[in-house]
C-alpha atoms as a PDB file:
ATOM      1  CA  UNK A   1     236.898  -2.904 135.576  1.00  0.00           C
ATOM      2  CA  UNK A   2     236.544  -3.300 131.610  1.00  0.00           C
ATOM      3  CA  UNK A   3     232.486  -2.945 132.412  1.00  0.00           C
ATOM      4  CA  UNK A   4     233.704   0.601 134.094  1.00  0.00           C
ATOM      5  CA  UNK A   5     235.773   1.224 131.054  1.00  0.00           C
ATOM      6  CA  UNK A   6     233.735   0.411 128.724  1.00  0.00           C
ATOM      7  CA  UNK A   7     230.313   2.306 130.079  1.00  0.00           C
ATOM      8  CA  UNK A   8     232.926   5.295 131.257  1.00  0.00           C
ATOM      9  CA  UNK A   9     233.848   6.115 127.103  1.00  0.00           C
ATOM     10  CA  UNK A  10     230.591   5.307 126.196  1.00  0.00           C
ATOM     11  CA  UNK A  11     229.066   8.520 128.963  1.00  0.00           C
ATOM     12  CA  UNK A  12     232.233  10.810 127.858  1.00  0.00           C
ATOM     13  CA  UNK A  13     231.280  10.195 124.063  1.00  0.00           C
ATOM     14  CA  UNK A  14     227.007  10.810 124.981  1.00  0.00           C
ATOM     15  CA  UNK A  15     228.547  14.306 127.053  1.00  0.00           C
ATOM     16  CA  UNK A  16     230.472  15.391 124.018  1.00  0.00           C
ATOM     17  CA  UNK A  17     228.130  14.614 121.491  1.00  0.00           C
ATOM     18  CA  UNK A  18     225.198  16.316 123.526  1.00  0.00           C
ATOM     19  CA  UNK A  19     227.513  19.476 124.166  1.00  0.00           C
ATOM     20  CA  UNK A  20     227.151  19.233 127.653  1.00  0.00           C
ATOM     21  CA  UNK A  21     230.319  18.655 128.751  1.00  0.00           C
ATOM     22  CA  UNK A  22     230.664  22.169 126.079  1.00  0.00           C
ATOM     23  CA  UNK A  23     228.192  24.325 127.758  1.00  0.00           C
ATOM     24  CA  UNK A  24     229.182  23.637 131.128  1.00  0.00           C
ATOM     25  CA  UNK A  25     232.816  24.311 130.249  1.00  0.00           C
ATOM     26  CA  UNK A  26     231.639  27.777 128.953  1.00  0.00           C
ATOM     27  CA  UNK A  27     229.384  28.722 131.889  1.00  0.00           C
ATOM     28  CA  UNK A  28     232.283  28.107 134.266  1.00  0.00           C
ATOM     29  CA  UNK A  29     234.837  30.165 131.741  1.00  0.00           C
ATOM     30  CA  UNK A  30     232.442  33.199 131.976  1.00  0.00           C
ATOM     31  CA  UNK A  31     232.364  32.948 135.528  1.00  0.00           C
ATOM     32  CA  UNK A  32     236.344  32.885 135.297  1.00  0.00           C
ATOM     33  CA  UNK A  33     236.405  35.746 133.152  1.00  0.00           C
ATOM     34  CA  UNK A  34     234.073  37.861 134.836  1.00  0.00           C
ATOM     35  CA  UNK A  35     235.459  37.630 138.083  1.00  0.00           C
ATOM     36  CA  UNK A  36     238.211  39.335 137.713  1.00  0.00           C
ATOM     37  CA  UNK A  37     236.765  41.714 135.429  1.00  0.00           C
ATOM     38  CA  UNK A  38     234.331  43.111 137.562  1.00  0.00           C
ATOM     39  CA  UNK A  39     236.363  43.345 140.622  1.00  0.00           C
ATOM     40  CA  UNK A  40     238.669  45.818 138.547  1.00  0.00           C
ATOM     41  CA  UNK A  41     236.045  47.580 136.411  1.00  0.00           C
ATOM     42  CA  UNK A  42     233.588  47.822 139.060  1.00  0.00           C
ATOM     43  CA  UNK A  43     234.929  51.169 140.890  1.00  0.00           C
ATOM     44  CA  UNK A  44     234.931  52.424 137.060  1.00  0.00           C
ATOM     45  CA  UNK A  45     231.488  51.302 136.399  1.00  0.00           C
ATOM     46  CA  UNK A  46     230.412  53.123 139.297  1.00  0.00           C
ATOM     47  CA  UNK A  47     231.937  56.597 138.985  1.00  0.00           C
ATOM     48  CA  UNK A  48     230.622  56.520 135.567  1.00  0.00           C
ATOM     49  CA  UNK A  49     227.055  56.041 136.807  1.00  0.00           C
ATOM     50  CA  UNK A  50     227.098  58.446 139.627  1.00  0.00           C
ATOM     51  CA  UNK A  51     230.391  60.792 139.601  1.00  0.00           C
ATOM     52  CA  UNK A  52     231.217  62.959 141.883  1.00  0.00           C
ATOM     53  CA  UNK A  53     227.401  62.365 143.674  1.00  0.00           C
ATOM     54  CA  UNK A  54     227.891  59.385 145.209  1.00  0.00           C
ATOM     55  CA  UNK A  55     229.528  61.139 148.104  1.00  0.00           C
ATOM     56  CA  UNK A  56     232.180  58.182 149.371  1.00  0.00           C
ATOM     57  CA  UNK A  57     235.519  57.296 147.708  1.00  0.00           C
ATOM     58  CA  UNK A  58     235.733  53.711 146.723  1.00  0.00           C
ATOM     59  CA  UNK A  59     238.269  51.756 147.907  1.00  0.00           C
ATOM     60  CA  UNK A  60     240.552  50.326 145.135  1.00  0.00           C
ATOM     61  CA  UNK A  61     239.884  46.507 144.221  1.00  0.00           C
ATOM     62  CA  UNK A  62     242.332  43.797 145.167  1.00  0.00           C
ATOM     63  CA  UNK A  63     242.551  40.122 144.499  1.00  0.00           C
ATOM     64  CA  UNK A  64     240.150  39.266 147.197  1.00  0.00           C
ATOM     65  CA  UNK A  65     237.418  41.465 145.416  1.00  0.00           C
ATOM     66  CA  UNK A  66     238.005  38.785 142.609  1.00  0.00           C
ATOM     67  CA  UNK A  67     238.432  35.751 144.881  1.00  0.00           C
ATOM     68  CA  UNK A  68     235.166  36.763 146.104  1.00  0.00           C
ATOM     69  CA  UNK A  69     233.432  37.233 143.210  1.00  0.00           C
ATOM     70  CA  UNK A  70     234.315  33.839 141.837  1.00  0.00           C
ATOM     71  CA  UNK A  71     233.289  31.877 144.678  1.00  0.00           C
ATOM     72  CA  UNK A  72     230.528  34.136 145.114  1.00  0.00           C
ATOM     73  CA  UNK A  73     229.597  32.707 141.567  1.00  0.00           C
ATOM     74  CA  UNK A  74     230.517  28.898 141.550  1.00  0.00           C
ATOM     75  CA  UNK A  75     228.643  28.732 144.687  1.00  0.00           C
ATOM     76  CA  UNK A  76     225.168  30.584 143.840  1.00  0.00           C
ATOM     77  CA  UNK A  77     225.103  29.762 140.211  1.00  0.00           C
ATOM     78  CA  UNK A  78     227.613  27.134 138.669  1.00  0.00           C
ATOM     79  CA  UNK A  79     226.350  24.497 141.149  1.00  0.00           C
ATOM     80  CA  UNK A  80     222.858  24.738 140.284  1.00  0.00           C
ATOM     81  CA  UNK A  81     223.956  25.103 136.336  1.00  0.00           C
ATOM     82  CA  UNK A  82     225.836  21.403 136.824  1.00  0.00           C
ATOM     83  CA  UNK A  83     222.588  20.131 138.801  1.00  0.00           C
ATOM     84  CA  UNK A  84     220.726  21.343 135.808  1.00  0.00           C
ATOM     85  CA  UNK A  85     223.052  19.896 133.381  1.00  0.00           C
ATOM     86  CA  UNK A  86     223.517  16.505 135.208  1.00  0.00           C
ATOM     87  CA  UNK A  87     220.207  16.255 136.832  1.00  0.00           C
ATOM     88  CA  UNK A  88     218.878  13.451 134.165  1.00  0.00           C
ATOM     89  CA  UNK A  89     221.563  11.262 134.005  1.00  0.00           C
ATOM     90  CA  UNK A  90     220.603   8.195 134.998  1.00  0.00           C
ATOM     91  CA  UNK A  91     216.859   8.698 135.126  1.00  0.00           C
ATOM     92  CA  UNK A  92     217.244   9.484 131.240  1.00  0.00           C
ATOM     93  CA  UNK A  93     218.694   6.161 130.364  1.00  0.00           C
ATOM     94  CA  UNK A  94     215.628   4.556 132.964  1.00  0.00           C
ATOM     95  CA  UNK A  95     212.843   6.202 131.186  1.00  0.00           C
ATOM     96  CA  UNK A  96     214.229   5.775 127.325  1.00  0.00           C
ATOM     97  CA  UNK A  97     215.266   2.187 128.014  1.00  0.00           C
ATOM     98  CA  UNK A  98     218.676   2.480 126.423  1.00  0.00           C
ATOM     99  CA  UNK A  99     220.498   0.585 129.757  1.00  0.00           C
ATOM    100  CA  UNK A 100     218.229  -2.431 128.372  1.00  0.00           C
ATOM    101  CA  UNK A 101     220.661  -3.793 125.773  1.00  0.00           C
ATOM    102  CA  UNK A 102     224.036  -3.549 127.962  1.00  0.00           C
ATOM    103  CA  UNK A 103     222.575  -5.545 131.233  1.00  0.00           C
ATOM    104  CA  UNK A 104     220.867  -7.930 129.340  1.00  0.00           C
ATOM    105  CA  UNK A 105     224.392  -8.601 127.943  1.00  0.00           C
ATOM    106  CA  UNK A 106     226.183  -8.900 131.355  1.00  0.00           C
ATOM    107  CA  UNK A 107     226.977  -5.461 132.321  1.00  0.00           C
ATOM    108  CA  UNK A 108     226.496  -4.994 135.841  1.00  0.00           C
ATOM    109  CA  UNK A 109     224.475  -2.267 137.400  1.00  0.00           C
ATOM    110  CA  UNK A 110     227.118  -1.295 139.944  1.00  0.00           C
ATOM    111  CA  UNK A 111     229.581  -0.529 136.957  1.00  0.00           C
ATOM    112  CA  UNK A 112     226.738   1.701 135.665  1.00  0.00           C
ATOM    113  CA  UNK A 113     226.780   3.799 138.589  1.00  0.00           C
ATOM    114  CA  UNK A 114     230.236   3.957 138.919  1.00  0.00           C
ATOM    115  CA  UNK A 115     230.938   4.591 134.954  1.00  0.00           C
ATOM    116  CA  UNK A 116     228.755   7.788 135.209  1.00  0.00           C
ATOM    117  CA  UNK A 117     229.945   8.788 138.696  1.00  0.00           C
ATOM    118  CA  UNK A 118     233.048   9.127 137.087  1.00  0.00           C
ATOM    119  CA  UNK A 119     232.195  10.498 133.762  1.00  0.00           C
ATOM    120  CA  UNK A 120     230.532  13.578 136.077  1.00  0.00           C
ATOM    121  CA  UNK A 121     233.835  13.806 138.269  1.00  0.00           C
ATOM    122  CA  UNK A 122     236.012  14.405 135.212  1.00  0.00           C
ATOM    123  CA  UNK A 123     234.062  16.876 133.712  1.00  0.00           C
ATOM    124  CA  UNK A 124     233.690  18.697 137.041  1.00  0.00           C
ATOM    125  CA  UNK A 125     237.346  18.392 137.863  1.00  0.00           C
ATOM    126  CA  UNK A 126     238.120  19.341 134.358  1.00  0.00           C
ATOM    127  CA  UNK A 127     235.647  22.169 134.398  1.00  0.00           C
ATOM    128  CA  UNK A 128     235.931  23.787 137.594  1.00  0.00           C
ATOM    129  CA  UNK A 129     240.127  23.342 137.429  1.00  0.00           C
ATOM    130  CA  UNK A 130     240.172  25.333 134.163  1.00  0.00           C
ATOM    131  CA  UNK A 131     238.097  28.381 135.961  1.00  0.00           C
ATOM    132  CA  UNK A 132     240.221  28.458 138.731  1.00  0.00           C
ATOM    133  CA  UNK A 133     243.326  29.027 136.895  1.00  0.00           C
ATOM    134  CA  UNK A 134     242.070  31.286 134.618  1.00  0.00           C
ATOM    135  CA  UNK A 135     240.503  33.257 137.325  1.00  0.00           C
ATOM    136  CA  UNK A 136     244.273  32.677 139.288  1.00  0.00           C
ATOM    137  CA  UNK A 137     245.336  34.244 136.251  1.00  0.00           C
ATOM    138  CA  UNK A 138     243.437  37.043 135.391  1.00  0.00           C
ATOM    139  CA  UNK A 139     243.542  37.535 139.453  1.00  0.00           C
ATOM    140  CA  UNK A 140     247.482  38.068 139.615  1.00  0.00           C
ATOM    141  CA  UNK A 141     247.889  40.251 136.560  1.00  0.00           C
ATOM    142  CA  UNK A 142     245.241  42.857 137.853  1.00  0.00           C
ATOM    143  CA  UNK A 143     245.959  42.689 141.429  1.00  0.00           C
ATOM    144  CA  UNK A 144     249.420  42.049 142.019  1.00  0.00           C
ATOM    145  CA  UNK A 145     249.045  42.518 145.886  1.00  0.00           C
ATOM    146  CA  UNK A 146     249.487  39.252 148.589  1.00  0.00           C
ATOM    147  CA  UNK A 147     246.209  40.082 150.075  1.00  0.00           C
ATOM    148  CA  UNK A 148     244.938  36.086 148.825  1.00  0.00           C
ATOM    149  CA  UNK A 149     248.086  34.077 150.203  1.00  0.00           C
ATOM    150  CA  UNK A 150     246.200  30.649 150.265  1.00  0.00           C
ATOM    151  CA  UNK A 151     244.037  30.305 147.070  1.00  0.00           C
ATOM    152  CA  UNK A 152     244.722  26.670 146.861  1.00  0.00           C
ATOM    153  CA  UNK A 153     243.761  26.258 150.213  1.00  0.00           C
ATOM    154  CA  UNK A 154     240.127  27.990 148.948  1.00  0.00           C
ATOM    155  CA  UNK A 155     239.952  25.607 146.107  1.00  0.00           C
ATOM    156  CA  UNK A 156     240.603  22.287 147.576  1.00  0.00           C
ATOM    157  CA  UNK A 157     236.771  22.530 149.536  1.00  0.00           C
ATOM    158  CA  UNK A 158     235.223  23.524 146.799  1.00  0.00           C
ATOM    159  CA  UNK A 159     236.910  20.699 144.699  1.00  0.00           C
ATOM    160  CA  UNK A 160     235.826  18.170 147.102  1.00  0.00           C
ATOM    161  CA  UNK A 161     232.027  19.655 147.745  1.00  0.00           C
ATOM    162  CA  UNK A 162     231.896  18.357 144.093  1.00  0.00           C
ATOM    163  CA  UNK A 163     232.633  15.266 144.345  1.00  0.00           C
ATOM    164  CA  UNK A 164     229.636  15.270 146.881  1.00  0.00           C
ATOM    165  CA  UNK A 165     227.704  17.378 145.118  1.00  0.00           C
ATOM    166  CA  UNK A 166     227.496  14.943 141.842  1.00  0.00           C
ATOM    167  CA  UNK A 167     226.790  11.910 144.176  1.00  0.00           C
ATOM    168  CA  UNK A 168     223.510  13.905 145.340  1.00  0.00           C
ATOM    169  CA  UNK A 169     222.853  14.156 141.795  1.00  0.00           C
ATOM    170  CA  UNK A 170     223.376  10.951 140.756  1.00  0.00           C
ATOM    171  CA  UNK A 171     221.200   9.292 143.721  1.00  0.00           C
ATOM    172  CA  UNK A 172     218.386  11.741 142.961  1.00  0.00           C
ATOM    173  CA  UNK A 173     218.504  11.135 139.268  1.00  0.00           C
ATOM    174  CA  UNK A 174     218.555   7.184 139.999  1.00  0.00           C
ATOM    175  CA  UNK A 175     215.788   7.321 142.787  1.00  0.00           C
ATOM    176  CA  UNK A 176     213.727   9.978 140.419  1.00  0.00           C
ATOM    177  CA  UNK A 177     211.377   9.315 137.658  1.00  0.00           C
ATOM    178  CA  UNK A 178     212.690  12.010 135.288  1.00  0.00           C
ATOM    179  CA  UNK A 179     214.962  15.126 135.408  1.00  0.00           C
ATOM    180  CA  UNK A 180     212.933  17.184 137.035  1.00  0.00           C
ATOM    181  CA  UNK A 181     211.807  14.655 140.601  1.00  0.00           C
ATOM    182  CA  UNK A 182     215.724  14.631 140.249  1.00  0.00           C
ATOM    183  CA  UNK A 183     216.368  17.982 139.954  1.00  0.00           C
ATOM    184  CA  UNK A 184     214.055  18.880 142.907  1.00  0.00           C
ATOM    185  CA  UNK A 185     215.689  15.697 144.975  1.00  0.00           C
ATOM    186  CA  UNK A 186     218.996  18.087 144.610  1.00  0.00           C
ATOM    187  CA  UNK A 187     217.661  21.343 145.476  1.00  0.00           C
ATOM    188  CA  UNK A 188     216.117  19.808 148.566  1.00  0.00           C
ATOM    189  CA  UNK A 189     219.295  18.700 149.911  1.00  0.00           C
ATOM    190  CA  UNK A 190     220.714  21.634 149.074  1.00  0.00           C
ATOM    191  CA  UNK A 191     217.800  23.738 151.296  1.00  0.00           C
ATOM    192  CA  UNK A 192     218.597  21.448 154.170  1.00  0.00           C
ATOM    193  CA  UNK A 193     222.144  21.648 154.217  1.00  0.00           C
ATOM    194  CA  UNK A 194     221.627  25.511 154.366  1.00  0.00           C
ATOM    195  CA  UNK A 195     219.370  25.240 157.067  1.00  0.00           C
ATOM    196  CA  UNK A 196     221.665  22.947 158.998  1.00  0.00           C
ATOM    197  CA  UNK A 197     224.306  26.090 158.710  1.00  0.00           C
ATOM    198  CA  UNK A 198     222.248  28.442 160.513  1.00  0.00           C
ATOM    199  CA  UNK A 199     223.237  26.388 163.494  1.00  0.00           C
ATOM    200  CA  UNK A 200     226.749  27.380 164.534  1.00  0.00           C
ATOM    201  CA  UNK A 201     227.985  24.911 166.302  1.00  0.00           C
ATOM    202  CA  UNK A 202     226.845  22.836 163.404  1.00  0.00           C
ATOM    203  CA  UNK A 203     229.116  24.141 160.638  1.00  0.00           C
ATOM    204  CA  UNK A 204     232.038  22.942 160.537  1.00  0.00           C
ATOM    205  CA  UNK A 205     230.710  19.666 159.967  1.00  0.00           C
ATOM    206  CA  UNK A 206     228.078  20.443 157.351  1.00  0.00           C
ATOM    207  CA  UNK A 207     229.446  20.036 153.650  1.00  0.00           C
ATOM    208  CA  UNK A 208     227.985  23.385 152.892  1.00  0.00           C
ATOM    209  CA  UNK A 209     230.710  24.999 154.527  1.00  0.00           C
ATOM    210  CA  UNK A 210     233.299  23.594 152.051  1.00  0.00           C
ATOM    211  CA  UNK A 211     231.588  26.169 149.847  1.00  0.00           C
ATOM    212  CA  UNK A 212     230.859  28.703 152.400  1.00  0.00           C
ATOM    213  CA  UNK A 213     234.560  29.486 153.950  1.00  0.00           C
ATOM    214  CA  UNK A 214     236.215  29.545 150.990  1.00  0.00           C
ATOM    215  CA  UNK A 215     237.527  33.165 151.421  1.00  0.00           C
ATOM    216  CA  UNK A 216     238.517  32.663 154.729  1.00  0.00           C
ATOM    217  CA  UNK A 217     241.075  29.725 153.521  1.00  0.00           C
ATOM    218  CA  UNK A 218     242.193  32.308 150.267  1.00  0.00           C
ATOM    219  CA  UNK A 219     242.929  35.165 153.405  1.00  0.00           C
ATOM    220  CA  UNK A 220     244.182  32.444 155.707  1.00  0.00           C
ATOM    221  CA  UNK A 221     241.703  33.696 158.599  1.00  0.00           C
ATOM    222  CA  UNK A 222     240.505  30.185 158.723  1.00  0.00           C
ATOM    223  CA  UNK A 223     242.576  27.241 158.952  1.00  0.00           C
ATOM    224  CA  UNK A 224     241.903  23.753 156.333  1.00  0.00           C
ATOM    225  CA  UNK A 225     241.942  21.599 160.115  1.00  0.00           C
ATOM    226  CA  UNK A 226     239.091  23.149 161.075  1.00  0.00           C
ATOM    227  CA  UNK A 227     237.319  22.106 158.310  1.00  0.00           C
ATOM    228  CA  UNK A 228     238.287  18.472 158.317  1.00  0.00           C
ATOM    229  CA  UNK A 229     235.051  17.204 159.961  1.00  0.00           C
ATOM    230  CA  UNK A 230     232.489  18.620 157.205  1.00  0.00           C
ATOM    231  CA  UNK A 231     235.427  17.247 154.394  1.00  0.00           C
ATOM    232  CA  UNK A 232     235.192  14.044 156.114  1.00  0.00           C
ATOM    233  CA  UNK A 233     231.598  13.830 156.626  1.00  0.00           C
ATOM    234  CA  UNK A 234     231.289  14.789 152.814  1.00  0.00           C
ATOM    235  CA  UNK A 235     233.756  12.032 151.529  1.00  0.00           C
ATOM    236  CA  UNK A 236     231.725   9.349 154.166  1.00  0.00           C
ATOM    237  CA  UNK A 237     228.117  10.688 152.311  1.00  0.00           C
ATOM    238  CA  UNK A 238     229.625  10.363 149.060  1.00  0.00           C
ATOM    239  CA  UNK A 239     229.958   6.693 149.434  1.00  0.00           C
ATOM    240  CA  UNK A 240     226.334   6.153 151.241  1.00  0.00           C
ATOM    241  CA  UNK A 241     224.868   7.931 148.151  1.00  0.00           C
ATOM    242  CA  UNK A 242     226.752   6.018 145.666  1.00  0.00           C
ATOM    243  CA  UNK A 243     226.171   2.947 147.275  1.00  0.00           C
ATOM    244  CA  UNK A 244     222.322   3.884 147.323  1.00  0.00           C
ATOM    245  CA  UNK A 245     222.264   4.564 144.239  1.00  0.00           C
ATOM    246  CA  UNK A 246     223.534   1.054 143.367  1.00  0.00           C
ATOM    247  CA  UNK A 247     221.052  -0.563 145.659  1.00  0.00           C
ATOM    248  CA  UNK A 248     218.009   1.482 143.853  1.00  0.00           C
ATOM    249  CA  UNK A 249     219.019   0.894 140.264  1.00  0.00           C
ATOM    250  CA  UNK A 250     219.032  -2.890 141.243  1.00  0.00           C
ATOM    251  CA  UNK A 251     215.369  -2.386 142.618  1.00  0.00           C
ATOM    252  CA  UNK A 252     214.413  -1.148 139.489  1.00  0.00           C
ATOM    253  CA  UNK A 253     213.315  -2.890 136.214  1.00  0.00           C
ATOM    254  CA  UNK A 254     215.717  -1.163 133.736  1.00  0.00           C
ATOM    255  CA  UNK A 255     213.462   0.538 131.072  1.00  0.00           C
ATOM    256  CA  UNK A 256     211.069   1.044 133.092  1.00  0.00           C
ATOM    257  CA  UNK A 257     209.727   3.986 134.465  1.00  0.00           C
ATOM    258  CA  UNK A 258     208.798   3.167 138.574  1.00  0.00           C
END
């Protein structure tokens, strides 16, 4: 545990000090921001652009309209910004040959893993908790209305398709050559998953749908139980990948490029 401890300050200090745990936190506050925003300005944004010649009245914006658009944003954006931002970091340390130092002194590769596995589930939990309730916020002072009864309920798969999300990363990055095989690793998974959905009886066991049903959770048309099996399946792949990535980095000659 002091190895995890140790390794765990030194990743928060390298995030700070490379302002990426800084831009992330940003991104994710825009996305906060606008959600809201554009849910209530976007009616106004409209009439302004076309008037009276658009033809259709709009219907007035409610707190799903923001829901929406803040899901809509973490899922087709702010995941592939924290790919981006996390995709090197293991293969960095491989390739520079900075681990070099702290194994030759005794530090074991398994704390390694699990250091920066949970250096990235801070910052996400940090990260993506701050632009939900800013967005919860911003959400019940525009659109005081009880048309989004269960936002926690939309939050908690989201939360979790993190946690699996960063263990994709951090096996690709481990298993990768530099940022970019590891970056690619990610968006492959990513592309299957998605395919996988397409298949209905499929979904409520793929981990894609913890960031796909979201809104029906927030409107309570859809019910946590049902999906338990793609939670469960995501918490089960978590460990495989972390494990794997354990099992690779001891495969590999640290400093080393393979």
């Amino acid at each position: 545990m002091k190895d995890i401890w140790f390794f765990f300050k030194k990743e928060l200090l390298e995030s700070w000090r490379t302002y990426r745990f800084m831009i992330l936190a940003v991104v994710f506050l825009i996305f906060a921001l606008m959600s809201p925003f554009i849910a209530k300005l976007t009616p106004e944004i409209m009439k302004m652009s076309f008037g009276d010649s658009l033809g259709i009245k709009l219907p007035k914006p409610t707190s799903v309209d923001s829901w929406t658009q803040f899901y809509k944003n973490i899922a087709q954006i702010g995941i592939f910004v924290v790919a981006i931002m996390f995709g090197g970091t293991m293969s960095q340390e491989l390739s520079r040959g900075t681990l070099i130092n702290l194994v030759t002194k005794g530090l074991s590769r398994w704390a390694v893993v699990a250091a920066k596995y949970l250096c990235l589930v801070v910052e996400w939990v940090v990260v993506v908790s701050s632009a939900f309730f800013v967005t919860w916020g911003y959400t019940v002072y525009f659109f005081p209305d009880s048309r989004s009864p269960h936002v926690v309920a939309g939050f908690l798969p989201l939360l979790l398709f993190g946690l699996f999300f960063l263990a994709v990363i951090l096996f690709g990055s481990t298993l990768a050559r530099n940022s970019y095989d590891g970056l690619l690793f990610t968006i492959l998974v990513m592309a299957v998953l998605y395919l996988v959905n397409l298949f209905k009886d499929a979904q409520n066991y793929n981990p894609v749908s913890l960031i796909g049903d979201n809104m029906a959770l927030v409107q309570g048309t859809k019910d946590l139980a049902k999906l338990a099996p793609g939670m469960a399946i995501a918490v089960v792949a978590t460990g495989c990948l972390l494990g794997g990535a354990v099992a690779v980095l001891n495969k590999k000659k640290v400093g080393i490029v393979v």
